[in-house]
N, C-alpha and C. Protein backbone atom coordinates (compact mmCIF):
# COMPACT_ATOMS: atom_id res chain seq x y z
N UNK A 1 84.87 101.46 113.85
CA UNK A 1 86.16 100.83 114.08
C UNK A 1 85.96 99.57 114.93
N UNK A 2 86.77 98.50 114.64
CA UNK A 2 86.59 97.32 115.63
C UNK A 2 87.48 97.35 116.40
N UNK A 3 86.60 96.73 117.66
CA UNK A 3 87.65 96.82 119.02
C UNK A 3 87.79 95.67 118.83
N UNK A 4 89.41 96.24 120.10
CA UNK A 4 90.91 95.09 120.04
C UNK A 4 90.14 94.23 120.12
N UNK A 5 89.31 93.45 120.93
CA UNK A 5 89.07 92.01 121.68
C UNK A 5 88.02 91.34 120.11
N UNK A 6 87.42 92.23 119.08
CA UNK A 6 87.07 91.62 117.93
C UNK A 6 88.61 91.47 117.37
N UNK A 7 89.77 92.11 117.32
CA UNK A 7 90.62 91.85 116.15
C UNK A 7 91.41 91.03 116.89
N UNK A 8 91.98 90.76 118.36
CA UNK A 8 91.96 89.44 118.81
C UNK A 8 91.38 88.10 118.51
N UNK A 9 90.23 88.06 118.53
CA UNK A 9 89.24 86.88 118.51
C UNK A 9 89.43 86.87 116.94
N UNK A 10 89.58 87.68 115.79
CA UNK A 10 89.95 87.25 114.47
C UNK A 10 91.15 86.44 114.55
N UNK A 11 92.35 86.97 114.85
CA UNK A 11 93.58 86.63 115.13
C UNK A 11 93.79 85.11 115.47
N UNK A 12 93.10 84.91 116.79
CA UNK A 12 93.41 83.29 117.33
C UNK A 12 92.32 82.82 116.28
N UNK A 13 91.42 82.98 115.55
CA UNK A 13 91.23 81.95 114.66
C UNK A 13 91.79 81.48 113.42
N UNK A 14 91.65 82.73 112.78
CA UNK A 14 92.56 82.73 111.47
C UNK A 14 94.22 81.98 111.62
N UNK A 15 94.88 82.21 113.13
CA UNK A 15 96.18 81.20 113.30
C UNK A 15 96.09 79.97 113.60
N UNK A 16 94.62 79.80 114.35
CA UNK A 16 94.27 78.28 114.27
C UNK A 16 93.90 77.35 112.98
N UNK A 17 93.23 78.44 112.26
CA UNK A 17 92.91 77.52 111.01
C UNK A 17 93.98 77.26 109.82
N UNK A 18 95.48 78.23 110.31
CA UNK A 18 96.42 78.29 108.91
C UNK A 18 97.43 77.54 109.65
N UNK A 19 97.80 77.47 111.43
CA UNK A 19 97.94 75.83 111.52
C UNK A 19 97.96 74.80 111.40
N UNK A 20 96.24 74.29 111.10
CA UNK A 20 95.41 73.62 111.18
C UNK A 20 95.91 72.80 109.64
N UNK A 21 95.52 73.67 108.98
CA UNK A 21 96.18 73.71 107.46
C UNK A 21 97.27 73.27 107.04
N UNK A 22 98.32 73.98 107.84
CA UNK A 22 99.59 73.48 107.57
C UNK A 22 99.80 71.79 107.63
N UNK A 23 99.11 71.88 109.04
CA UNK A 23 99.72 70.42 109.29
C UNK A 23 99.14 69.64 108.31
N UNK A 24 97.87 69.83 108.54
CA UNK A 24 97.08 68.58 107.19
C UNK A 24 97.85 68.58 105.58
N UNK A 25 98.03 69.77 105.21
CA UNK A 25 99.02 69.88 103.84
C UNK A 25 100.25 68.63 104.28
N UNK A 26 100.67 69.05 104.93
CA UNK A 26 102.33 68.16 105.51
C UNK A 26 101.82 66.49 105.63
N UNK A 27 100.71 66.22 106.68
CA UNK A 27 100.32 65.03 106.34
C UNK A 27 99.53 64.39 105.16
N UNK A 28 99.14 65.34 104.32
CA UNK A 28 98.73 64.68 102.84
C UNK A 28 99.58 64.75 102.12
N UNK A 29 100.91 65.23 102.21
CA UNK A 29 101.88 65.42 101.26
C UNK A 29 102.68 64.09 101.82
N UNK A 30 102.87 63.60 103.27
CA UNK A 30 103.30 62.55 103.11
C UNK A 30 103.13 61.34 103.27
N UNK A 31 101.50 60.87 102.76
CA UNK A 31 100.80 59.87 102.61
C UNK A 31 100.34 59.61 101.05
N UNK A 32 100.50 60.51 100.85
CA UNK A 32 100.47 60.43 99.07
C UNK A 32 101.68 60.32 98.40
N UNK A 33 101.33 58.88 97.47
CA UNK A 33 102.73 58.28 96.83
C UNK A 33 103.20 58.86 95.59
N UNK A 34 101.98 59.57 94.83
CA UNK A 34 102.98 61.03 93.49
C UNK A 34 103.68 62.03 94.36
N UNK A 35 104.52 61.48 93.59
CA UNK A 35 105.63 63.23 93.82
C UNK A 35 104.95 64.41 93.34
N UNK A 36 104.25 64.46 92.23
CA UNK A 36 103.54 65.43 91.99
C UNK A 36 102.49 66.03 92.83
N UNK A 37 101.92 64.29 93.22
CA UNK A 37 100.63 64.77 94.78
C UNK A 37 101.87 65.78 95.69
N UNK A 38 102.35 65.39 96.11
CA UNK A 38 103.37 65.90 97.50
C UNK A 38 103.71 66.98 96.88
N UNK A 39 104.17 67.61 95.70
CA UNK A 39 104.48 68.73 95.29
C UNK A 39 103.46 69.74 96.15
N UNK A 40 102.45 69.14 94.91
CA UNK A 40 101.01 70.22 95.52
C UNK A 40 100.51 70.05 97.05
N UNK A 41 100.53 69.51 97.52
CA UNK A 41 100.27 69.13 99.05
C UNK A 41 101.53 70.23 99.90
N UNK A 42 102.70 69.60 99.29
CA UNK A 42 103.70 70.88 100.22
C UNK A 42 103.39 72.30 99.77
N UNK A 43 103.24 72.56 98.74
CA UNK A 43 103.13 74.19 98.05
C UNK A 43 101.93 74.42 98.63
N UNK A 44 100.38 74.01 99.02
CA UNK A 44 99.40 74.42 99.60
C UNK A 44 99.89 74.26 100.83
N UNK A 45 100.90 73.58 101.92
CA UNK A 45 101.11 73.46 103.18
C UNK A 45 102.16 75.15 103.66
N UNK A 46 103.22 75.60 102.39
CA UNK A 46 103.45 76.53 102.43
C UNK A 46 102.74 77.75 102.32
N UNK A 47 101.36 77.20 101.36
CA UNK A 47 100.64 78.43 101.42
C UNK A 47 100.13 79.25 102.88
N UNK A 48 99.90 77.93 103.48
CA UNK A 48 99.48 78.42 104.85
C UNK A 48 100.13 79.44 106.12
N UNK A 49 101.65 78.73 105.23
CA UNK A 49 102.66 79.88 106.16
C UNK A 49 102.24 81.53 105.53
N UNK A 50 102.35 81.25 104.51
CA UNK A 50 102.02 82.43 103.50
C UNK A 50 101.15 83.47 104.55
N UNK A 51 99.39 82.83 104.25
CA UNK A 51 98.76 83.44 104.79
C UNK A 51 99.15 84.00 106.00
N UNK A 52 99.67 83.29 107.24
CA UNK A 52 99.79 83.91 108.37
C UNK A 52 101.19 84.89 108.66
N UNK A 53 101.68 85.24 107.67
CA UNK A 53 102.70 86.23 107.03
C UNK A 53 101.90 87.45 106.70
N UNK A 54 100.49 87.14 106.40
CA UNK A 54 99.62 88.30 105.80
C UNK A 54 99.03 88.67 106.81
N UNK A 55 98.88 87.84 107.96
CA UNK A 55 98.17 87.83 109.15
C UNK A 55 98.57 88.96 110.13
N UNK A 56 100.43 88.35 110.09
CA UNK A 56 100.96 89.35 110.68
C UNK A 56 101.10 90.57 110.48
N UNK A 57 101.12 90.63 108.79
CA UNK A 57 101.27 92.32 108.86
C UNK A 57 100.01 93.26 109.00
N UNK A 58 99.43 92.54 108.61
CA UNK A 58 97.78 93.39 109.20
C UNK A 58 97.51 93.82 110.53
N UNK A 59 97.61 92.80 111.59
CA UNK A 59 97.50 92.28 112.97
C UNK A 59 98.37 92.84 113.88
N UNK A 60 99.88 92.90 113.34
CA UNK A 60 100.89 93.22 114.83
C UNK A 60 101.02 94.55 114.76
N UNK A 61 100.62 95.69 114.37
CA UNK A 61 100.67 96.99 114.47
C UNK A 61 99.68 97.28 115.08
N UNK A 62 98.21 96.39 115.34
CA UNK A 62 96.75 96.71 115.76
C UNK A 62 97.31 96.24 117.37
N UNK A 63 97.90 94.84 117.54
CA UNK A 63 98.16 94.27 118.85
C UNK A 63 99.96 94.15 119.22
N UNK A 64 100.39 94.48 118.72
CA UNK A 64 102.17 94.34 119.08
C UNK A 64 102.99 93.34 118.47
N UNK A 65 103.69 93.20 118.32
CA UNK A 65 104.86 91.99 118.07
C UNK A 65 105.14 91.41 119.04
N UNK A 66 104.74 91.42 119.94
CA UNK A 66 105.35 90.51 121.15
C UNK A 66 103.86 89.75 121.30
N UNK A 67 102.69 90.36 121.57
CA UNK A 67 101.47 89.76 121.80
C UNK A 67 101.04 88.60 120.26
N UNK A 68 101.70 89.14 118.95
CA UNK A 68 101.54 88.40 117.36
C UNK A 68 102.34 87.01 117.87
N UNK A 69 103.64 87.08 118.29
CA UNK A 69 104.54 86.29 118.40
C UNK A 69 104.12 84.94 119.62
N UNK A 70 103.40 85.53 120.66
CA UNK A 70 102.94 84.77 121.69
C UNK A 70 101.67 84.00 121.17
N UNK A 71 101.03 84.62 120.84
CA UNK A 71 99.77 83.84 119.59
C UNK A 71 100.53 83.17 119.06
N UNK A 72 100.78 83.16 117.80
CA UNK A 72 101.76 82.42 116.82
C UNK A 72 102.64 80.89 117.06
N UNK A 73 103.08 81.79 118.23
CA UNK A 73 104.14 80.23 118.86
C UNK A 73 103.35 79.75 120.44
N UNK A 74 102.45 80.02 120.77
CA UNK A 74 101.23 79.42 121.62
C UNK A 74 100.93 77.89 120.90
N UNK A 75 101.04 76.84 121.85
CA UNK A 75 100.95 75.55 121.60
C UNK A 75 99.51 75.28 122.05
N UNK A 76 98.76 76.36 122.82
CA UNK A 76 97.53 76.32 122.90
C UNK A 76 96.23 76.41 122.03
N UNK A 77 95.52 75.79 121.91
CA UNK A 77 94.24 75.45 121.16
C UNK A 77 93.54 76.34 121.09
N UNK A 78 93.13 77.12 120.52
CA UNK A 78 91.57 78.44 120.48
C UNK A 78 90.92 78.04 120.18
N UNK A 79 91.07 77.24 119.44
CA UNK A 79 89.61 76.82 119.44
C UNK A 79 89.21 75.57 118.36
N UNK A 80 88.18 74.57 118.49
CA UNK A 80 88.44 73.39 118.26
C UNK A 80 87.84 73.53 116.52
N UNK A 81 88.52 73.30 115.39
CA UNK A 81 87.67 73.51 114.21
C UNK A 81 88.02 72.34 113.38
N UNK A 82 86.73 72.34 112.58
CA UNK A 82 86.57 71.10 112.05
C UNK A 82 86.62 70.80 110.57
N UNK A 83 87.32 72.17 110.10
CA UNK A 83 87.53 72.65 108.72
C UNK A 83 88.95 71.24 108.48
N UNK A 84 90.16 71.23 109.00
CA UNK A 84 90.98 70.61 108.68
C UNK A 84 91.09 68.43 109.84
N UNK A 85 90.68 68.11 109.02
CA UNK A 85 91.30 66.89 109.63
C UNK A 85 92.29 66.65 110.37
N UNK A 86 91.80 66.11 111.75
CA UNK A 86 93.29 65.58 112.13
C UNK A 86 93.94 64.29 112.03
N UNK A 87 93.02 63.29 112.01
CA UNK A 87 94.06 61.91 110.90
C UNK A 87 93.46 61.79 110.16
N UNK A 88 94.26 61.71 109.08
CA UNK A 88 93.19 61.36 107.79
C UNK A 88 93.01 60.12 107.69
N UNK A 89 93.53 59.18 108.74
CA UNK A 89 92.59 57.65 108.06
C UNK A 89 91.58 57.37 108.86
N UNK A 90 91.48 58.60 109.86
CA UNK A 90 89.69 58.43 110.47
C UNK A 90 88.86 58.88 109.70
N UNK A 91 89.32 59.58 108.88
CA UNK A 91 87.51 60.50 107.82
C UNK A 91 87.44 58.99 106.93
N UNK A 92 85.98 58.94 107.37
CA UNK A 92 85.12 58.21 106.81
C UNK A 92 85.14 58.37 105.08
N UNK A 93 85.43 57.34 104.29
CA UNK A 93 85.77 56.94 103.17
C UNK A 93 87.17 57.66 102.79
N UNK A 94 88.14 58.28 102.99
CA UNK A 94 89.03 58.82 102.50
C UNK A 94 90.33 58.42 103.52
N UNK A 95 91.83 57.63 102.31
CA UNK A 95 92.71 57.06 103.39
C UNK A 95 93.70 57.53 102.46
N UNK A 96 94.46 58.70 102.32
CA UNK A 96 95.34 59.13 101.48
C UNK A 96 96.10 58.40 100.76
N UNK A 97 96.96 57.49 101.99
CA UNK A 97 97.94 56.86 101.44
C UNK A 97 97.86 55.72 100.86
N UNK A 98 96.34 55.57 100.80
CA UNK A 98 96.27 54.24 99.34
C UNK A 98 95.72 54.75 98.42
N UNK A 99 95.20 55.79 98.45
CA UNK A 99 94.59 56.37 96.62
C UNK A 99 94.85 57.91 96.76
N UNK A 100 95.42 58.38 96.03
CA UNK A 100 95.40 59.95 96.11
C UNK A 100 94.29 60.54 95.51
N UNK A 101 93.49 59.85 95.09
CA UNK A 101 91.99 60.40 94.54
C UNK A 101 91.39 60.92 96.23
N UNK A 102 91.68 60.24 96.95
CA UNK A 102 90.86 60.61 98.17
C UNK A 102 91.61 61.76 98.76
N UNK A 103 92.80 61.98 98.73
CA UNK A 103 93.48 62.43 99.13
C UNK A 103 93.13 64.12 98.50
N UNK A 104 93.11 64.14 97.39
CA UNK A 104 92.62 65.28 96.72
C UNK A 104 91.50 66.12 96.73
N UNK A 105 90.42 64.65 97.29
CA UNK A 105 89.09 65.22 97.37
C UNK A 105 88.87 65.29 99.10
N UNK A 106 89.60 65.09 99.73
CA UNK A 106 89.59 65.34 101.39
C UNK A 106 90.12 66.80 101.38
N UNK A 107 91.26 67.01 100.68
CA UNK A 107 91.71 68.40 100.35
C UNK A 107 90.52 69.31 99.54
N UNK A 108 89.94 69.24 98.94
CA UNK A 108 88.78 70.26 98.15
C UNK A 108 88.03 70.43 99.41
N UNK A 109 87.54 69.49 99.99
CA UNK A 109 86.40 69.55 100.96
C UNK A 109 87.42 70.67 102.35
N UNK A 110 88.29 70.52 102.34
CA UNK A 110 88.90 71.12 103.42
C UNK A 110 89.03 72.93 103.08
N UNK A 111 89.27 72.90 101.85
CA UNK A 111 89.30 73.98 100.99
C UNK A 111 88.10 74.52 101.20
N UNK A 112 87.00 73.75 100.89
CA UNK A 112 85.64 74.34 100.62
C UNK A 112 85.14 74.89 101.93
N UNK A 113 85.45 74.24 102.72
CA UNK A 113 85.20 74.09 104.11
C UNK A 113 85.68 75.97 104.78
N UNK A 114 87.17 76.10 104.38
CA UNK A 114 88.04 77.36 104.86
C UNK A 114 87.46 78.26 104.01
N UNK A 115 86.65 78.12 102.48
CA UNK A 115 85.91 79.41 102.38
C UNK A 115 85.03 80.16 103.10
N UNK A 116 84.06 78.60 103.55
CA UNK A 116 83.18 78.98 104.21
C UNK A 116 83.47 79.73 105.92
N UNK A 117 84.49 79.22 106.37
CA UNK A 117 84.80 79.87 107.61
C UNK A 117 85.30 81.29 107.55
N UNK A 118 86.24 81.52 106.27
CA UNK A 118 86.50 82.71 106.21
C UNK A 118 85.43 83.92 106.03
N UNK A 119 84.70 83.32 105.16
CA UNK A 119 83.55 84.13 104.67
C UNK A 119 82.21 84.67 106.03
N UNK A 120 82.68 83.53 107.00
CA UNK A 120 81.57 83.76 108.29
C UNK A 120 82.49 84.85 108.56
N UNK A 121 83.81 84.15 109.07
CA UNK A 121 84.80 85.47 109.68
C UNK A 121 84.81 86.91 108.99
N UNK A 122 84.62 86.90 107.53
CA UNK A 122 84.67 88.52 107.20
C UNK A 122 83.45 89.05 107.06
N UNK A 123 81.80 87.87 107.30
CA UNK A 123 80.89 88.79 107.26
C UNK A 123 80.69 89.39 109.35
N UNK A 124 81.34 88.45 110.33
CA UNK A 124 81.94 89.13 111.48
C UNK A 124 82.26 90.69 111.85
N UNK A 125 83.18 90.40 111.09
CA UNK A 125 84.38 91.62 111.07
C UNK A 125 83.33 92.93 110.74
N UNK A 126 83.96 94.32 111.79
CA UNK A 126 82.99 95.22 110.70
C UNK A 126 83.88 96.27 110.20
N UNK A 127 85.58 95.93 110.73
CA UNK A 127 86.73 96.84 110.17
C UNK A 127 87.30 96.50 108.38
N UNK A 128 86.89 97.53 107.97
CA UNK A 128 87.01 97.31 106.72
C UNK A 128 88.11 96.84 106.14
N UNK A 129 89.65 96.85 106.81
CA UNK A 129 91.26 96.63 106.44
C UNK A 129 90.53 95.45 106.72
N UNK A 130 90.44 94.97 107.52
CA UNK A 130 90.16 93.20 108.15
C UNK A 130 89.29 92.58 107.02
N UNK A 131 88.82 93.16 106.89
CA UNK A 131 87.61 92.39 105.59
C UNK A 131 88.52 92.48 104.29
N UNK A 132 89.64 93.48 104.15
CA UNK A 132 90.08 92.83 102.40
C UNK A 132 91.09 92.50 102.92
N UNK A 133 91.84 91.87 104.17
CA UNK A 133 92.51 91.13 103.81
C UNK A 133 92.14 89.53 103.95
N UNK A 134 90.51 89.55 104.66
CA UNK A 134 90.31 88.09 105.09
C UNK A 134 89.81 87.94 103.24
N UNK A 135 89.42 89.06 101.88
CA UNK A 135 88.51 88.64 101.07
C UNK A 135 90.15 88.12 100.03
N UNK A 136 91.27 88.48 100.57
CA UNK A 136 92.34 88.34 99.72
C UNK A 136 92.70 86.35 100.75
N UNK A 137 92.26 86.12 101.59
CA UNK A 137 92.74 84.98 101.92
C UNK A 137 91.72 83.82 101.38
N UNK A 138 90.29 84.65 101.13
CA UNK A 138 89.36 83.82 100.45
C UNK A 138 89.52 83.80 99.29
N UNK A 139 89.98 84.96 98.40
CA UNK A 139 90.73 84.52 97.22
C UNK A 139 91.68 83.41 97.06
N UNK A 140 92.49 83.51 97.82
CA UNK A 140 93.60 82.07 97.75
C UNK A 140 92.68 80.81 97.77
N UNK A 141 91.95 80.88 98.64
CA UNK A 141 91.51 79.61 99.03
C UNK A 141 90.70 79.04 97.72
N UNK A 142 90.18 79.93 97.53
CA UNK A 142 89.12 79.43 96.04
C UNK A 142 89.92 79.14 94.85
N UNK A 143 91.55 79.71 94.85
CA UNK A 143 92.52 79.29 94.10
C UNK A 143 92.93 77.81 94.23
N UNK A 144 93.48 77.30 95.69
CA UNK A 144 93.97 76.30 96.02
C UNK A 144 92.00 75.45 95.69
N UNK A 145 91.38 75.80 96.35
CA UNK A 145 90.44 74.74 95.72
C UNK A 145 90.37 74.49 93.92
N UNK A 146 90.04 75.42 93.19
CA UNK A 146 90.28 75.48 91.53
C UNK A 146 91.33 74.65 91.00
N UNK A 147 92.93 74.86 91.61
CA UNK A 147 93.70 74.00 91.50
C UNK A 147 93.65 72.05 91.11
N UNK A 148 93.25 72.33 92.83
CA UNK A 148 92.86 70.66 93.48
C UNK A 148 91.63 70.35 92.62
N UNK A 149 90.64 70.69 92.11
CA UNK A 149 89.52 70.57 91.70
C UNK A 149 90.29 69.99 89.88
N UNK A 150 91.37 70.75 89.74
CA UNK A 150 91.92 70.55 88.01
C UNK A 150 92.32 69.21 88.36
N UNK A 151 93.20 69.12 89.51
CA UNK A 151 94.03 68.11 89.67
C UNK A 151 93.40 66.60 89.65
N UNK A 152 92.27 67.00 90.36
CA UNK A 152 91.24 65.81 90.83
C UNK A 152 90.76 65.38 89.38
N UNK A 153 89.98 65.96 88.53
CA UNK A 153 89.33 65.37 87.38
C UNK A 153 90.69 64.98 86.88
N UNK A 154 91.43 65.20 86.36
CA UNK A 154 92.43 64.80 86.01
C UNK A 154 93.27 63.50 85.72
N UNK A 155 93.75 63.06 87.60
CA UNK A 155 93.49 61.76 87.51
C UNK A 155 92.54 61.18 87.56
N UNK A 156 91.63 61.64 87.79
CA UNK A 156 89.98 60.18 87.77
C UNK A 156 90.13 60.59 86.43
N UNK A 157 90.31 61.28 84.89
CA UNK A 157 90.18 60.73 83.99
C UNK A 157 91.39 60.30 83.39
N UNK A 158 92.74 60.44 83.73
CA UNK A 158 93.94 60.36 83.17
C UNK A 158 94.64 59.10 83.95
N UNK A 159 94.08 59.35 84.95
CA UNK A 159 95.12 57.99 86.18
C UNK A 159 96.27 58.40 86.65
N UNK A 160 96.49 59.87 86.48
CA UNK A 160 98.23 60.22 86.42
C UNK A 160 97.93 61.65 86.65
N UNK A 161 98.96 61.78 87.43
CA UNK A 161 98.81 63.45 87.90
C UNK A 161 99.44 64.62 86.79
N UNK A 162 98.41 65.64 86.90
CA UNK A 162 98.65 66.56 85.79
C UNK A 162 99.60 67.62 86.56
N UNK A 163 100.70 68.03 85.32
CA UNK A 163 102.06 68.72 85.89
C UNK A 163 101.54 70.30 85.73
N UNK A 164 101.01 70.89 86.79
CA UNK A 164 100.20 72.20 86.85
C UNK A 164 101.54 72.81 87.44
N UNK A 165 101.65 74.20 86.53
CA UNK A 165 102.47 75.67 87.75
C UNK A 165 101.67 75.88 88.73
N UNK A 166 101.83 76.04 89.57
CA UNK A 166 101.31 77.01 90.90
C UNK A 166 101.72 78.61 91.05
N UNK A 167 100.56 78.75 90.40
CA UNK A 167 100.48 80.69 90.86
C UNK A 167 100.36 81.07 91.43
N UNK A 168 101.43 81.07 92.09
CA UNK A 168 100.67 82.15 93.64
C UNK A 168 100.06 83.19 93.47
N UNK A 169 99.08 83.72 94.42
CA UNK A 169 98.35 84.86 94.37
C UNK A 169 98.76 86.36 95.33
């Protein structure tokens, strides 16, 4: 069984990184001039709420609702990660709001990036609930990358954004 202070230390990361997430979704959704970009940019920025909806129900029965809630709405930093950008017109070659090609492919890399953190985080973990729900958040993620990955060839061969459903998972 994993002790509290491992399913803590899961906790403040996994809310830092679906933060982290959020915001960058919100600022690529509104630096990118398709409506279709911004579609997908907000629906992956909601995804993030998503996840930490999944967070909670796993999490606040292990540590409380009052201790989930103080995490959650904590304006404090856990920790500094480098999976999500914080302006996107500092990353080197990529400036959203003049090409959404970059914009798409700053998003894959960010994607690619949160597999890999998740995947450290659930080979971490040695509580088995904790591991399928971090392998159900790495599922999403490899979704939202697959997505962005359609989207991307797309316009570099079409010039025009392709009108994809979003399945949630």
């Amino acid at each position: 069984m994993t002790h509290i202070s491992e399913v803590k230390d899961a906790i403040k990361k996994a809310i830092q990184m679906e933060k982290d997430g959020y915001s960058f979704y919100k600022k690529a959704a509104a630096q990118t001039k398709s409506e279709a970009g911004k579609d997908i940019f907000e629906s992956l920025a909601q995804d993030e709420e998503v996840h930490l909806d999944v967070f909670q129900k796993m999490f606040e029965d292990r540590i409380g609702k009052q201790e989930w809630d103080d995490l959650v709405n904590s304006n404090k930093k856990y920790q500094d990660m480098s999976v999500f950008p914080k302006d996107l017109k500092a990353v080197e070659g990529a400036n959203p709001d003049v090409n959404d090609l970059d914009a798409l492919r700053m998003a894959m890399e960010t994607e690619r990036e949160a597999i890999e953190f998740y995947t450290d985080l659930w080979t971490a973990m040695s509580d088995d609930d904790i591991k399928r729900i971090i392998d159900t958040i790495i599922d999403q993620e490899k979704n939202h990358y697959f997505l962005l990955q359609q989207e991307f060839d797309h316009l570099d061969s079409a010039g025009s954004w392709y009108e994809l459903n979003i399945l949630r998972g």
